[in-house]
C-alpha atoms as a PDB file:
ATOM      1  CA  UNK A   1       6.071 149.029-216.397  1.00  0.00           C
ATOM      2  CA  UNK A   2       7.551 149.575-212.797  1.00  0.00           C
ATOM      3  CA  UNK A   3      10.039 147.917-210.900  1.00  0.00           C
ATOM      4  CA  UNK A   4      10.690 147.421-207.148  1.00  0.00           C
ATOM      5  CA  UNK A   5      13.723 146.425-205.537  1.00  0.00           C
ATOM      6  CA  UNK A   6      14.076 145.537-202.163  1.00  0.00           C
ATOM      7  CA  UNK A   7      16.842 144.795-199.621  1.00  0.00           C
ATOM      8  CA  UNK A   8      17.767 143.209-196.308  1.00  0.00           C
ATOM      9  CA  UNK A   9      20.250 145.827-195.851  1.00  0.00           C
ATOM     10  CA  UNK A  10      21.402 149.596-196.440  1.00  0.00           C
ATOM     11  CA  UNK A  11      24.391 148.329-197.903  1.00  0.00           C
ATOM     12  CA  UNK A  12      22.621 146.651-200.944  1.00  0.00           C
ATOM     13  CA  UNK A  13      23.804 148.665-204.374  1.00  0.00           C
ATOM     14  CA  UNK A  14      22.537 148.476-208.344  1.00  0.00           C
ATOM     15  CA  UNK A  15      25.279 148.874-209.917  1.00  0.00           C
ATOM     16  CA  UNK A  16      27.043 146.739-212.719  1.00  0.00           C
ATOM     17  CA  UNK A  17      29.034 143.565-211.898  1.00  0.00           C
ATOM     18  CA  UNK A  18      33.133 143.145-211.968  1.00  0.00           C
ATOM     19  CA  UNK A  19      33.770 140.777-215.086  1.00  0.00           C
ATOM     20  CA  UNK A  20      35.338 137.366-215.293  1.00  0.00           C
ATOM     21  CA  UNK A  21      38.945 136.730-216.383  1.00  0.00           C
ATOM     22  CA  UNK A  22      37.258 134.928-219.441  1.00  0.00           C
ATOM     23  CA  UNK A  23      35.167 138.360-220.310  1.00  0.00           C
ATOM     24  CA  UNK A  24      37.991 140.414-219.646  1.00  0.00           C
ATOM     25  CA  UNK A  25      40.209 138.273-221.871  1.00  0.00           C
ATOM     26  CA  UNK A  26      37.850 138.754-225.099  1.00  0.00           C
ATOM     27  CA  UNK A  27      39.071 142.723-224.821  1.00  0.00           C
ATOM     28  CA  UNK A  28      43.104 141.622-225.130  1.00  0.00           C
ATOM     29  CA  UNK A  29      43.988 144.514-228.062  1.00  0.00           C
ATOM     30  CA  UNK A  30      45.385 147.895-226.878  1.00  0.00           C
ATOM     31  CA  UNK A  31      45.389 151.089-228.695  1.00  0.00           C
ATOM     32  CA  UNK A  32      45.496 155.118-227.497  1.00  0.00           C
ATOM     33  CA  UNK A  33      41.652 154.710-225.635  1.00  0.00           C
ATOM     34  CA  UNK A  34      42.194 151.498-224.152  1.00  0.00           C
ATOM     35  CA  UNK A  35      41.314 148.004-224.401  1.00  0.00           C
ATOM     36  CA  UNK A  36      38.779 146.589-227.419  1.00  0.00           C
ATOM     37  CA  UNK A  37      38.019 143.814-229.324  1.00  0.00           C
ATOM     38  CA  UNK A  38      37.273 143.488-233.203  1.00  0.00           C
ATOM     39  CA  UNK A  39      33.438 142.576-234.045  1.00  0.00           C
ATOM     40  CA  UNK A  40      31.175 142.412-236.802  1.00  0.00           C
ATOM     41  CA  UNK A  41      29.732 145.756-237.612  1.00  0.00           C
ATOM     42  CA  UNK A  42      26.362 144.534-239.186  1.00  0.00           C
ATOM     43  CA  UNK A  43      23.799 144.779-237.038  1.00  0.00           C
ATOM     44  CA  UNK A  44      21.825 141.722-235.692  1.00  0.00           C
ATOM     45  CA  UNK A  45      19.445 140.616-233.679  1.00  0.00           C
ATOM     46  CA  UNK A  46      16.076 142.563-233.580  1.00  0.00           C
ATOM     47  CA  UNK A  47      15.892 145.581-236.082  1.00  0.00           C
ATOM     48  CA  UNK A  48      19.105 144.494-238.322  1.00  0.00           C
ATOM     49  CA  UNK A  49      16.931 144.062-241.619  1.00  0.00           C
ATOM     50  CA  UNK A  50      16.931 146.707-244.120  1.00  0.00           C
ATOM     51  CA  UNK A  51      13.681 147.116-244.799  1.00  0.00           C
ATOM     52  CA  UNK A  52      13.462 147.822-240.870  1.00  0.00           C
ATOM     53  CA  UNK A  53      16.511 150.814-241.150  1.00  0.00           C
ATOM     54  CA  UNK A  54      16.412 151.958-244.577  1.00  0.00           C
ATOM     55  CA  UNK A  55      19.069 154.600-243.854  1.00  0.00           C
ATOM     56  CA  UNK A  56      21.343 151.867-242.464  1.00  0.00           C
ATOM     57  CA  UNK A  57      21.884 149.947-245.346  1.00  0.00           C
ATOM     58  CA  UNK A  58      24.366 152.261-247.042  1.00  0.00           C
ATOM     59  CA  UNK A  59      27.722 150.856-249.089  1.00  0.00           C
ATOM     60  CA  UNK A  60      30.989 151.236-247.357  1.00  0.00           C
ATOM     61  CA  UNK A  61      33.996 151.085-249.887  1.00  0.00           C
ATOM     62  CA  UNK A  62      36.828 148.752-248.777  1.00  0.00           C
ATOM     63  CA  UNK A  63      40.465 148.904-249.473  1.00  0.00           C
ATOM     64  CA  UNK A  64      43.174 146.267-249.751  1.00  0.00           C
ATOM     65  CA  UNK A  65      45.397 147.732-246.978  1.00  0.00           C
ATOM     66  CA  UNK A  66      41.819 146.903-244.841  1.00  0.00           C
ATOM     67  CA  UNK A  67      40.438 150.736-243.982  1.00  0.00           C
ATOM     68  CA  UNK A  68      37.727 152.086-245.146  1.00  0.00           C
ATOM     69  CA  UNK A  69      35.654 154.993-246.394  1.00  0.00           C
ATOM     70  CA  UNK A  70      31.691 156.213-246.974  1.00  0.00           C
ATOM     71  CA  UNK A  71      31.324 157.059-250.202  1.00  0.00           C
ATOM     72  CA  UNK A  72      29.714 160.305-251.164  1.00  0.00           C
ATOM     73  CA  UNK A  73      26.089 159.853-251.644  1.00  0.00           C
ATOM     74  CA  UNK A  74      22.713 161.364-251.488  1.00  0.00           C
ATOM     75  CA  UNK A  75      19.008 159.953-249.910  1.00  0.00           C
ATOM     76  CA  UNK A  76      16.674 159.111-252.517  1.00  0.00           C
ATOM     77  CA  UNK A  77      13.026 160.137-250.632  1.00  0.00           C
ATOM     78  CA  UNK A  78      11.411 158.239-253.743  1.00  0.00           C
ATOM     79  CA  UNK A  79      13.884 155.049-253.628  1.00  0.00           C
ATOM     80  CA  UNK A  80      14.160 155.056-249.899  1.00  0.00           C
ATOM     81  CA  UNK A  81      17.818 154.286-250.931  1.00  0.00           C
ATOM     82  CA  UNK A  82      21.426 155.991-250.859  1.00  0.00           C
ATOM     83  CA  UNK A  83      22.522 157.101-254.324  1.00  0.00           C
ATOM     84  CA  UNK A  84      26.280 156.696-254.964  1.00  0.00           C
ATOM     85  CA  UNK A  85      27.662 160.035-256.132  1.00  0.00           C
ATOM     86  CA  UNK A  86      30.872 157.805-256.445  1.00  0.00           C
ATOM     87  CA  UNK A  87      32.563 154.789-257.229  1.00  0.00           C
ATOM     88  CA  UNK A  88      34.728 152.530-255.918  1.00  0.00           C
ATOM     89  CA  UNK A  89      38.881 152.860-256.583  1.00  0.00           C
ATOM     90  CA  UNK A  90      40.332 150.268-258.274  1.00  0.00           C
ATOM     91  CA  UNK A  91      42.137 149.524-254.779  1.00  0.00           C
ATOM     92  CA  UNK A  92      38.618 149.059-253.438  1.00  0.00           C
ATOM     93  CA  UNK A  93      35.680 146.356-252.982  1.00  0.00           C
ATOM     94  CA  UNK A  94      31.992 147.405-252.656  1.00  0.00           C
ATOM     95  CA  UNK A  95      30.195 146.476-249.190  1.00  0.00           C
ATOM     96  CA  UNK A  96      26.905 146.188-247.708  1.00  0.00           C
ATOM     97  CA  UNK A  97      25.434 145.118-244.949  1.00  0.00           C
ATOM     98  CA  UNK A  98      24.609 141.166-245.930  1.00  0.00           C
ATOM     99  CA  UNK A  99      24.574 138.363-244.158  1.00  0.00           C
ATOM    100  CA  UNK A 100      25.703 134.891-245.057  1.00  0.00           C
ATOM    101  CA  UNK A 101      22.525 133.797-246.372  1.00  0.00           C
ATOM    102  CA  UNK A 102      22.652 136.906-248.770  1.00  0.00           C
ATOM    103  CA  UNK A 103      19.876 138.983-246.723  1.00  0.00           C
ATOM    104  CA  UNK A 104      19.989 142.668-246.814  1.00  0.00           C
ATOM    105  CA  UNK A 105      20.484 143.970-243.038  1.00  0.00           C
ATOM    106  CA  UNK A 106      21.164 147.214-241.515  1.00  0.00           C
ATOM    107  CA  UNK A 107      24.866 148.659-240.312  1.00  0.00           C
ATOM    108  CA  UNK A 108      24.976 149.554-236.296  1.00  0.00           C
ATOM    109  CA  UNK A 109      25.917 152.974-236.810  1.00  0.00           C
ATOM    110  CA  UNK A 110      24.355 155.672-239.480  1.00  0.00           C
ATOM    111  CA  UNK A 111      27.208 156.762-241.645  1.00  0.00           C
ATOM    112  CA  UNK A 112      28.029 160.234-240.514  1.00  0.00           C
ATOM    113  CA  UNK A 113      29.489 158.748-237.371  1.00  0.00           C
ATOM    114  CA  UNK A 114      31.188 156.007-239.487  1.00  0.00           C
ATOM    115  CA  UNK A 115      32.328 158.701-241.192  1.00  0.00           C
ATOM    116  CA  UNK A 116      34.169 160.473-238.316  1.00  0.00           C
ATOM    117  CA  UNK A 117      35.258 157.706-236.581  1.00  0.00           C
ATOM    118  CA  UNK A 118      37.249 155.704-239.324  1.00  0.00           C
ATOM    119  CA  UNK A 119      40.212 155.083-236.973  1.00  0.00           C
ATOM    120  CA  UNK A 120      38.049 152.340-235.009  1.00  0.00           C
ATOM    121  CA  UNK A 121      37.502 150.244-238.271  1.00  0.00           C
ATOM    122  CA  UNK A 122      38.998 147.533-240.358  1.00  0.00           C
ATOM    123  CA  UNK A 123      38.376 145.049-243.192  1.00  0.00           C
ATOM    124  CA  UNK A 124      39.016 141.752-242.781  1.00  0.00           C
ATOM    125  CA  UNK A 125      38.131 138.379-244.025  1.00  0.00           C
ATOM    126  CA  UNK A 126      34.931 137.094-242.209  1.00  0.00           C
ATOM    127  CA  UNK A 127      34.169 133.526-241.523  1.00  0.00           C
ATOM    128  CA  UNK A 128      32.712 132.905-244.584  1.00  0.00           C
ATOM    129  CA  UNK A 129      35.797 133.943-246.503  1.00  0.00           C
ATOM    130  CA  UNK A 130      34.524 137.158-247.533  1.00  0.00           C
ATOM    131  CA  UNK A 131      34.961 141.070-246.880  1.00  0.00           C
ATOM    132  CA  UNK A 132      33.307 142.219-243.543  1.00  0.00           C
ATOM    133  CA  UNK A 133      33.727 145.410-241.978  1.00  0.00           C
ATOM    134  CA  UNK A 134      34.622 145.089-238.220  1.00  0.00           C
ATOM    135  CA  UNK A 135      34.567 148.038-235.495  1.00  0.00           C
ATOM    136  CA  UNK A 136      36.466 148.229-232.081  1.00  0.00           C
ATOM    137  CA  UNK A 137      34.060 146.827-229.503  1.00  0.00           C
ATOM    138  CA  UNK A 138      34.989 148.473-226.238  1.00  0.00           C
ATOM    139  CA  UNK A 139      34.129 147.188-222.878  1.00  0.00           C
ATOM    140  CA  UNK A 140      32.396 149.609-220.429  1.00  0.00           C
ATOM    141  CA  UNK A 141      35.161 150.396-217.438  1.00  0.00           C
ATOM    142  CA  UNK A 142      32.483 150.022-214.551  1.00  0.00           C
ATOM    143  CA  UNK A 143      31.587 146.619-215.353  1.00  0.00           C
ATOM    144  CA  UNK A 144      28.759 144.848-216.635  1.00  0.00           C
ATOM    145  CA  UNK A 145      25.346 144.918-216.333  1.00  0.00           C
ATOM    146  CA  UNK A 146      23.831 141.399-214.949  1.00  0.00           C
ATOM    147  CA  UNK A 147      21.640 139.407-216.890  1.00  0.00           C
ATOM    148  CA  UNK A 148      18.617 139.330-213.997  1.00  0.00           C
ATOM    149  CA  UNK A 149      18.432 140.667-210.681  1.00  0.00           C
ATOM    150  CA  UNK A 150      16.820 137.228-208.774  1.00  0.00           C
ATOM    151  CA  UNK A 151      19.431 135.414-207.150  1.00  0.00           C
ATOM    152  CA  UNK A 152      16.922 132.738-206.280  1.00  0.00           C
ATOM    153  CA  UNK A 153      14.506 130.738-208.801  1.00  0.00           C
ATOM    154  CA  UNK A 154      11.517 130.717-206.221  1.00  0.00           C
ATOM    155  CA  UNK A 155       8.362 131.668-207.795  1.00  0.00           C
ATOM    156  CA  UNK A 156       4.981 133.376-206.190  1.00  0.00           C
ATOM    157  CA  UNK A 157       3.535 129.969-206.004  1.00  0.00           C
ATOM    158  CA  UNK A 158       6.805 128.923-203.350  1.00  0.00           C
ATOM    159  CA  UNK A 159       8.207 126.119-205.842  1.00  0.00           C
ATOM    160  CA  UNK A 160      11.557 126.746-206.689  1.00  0.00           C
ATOM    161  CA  UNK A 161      11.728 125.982-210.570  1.00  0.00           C
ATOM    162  CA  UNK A 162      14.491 124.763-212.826  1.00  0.00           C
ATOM    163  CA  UNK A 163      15.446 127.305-215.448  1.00  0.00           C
ATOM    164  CA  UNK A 164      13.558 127.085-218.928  1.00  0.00           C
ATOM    165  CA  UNK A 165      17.281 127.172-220.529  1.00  0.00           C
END
């Protein structure tokens, strides 16, 4: 699929759009990198069920002072599965990647990078009252992307037409 862009003048850009106040609000915690905001590392949306990302459904231990850590494990070719080589300290809960309903999803990153980036984690009650895991959400510096390119709603047949939404 191919797009074409066209303009009325030389000065016309692609590029990503300045954010709001209200956008640039959400990101109002500060550490060494810059700003962030804490979100829910389970993946959703399209792709976020296990059976979809087998190697993204992996446990993540949990401890009370709210880090955490990736257990040892191994694949299991046979089980499609991670095999815990460890378990839990008694200072630690069990996680996976579940959502309220109980259904198994996927994690947004595969554990290796969990693994070296620990530091942008935490543990904290979700809305449900339980454990989740949440991960520094960082907003890109050069703005954000725009959700279409038409700045009018006038169609090929010349009707402009209200927004399905």
């Amino acid at each position: 699929m191919s797009t074409l862009f066209f303009a009325k003048t030389d000065k016309a850009r692609i590029s990503r759009l300045e954010r709001t106040k209200e956008q640039l609000g959400r990101y109002d915690l500060v550490d060494d990198v810059g700003n962030y905001e804490w979100v829910n590392f389970r993946k959703h949306g399209a792709g976020s069920n296990r059976d979809e990302r087998r190697r993204m459904y992996y446990p993540i231990f949990a401890a009370e002072d709210g880090s955490i850590r990736v257990p040892k494990m191994v694949w299991s070719d046979e089980n499609k599965e991670w095999n815990l080589l460890e378990r839990p300290q008694d200072n630690e809960s069990l996680l996976y990647p579940k959502n309220e309903q109980g259904e198994e999803k996927a994690w947004n990153w595969g554990h290796l990078r969990v693994r070296n980036n620990l530091g942008e984690f935490c543990v904290r009650t979700d809305r449900t009252r339980g454990l989740g895991v949440y991960v520094k959400s960082r907003m890109n510096s050069g703005g954000m992307l725009p959700l279409t390119w038409f700045d009018k709603r006038i169609f090929c047949d010349g009707i402009r037409h209200q927004p399905p939404y």
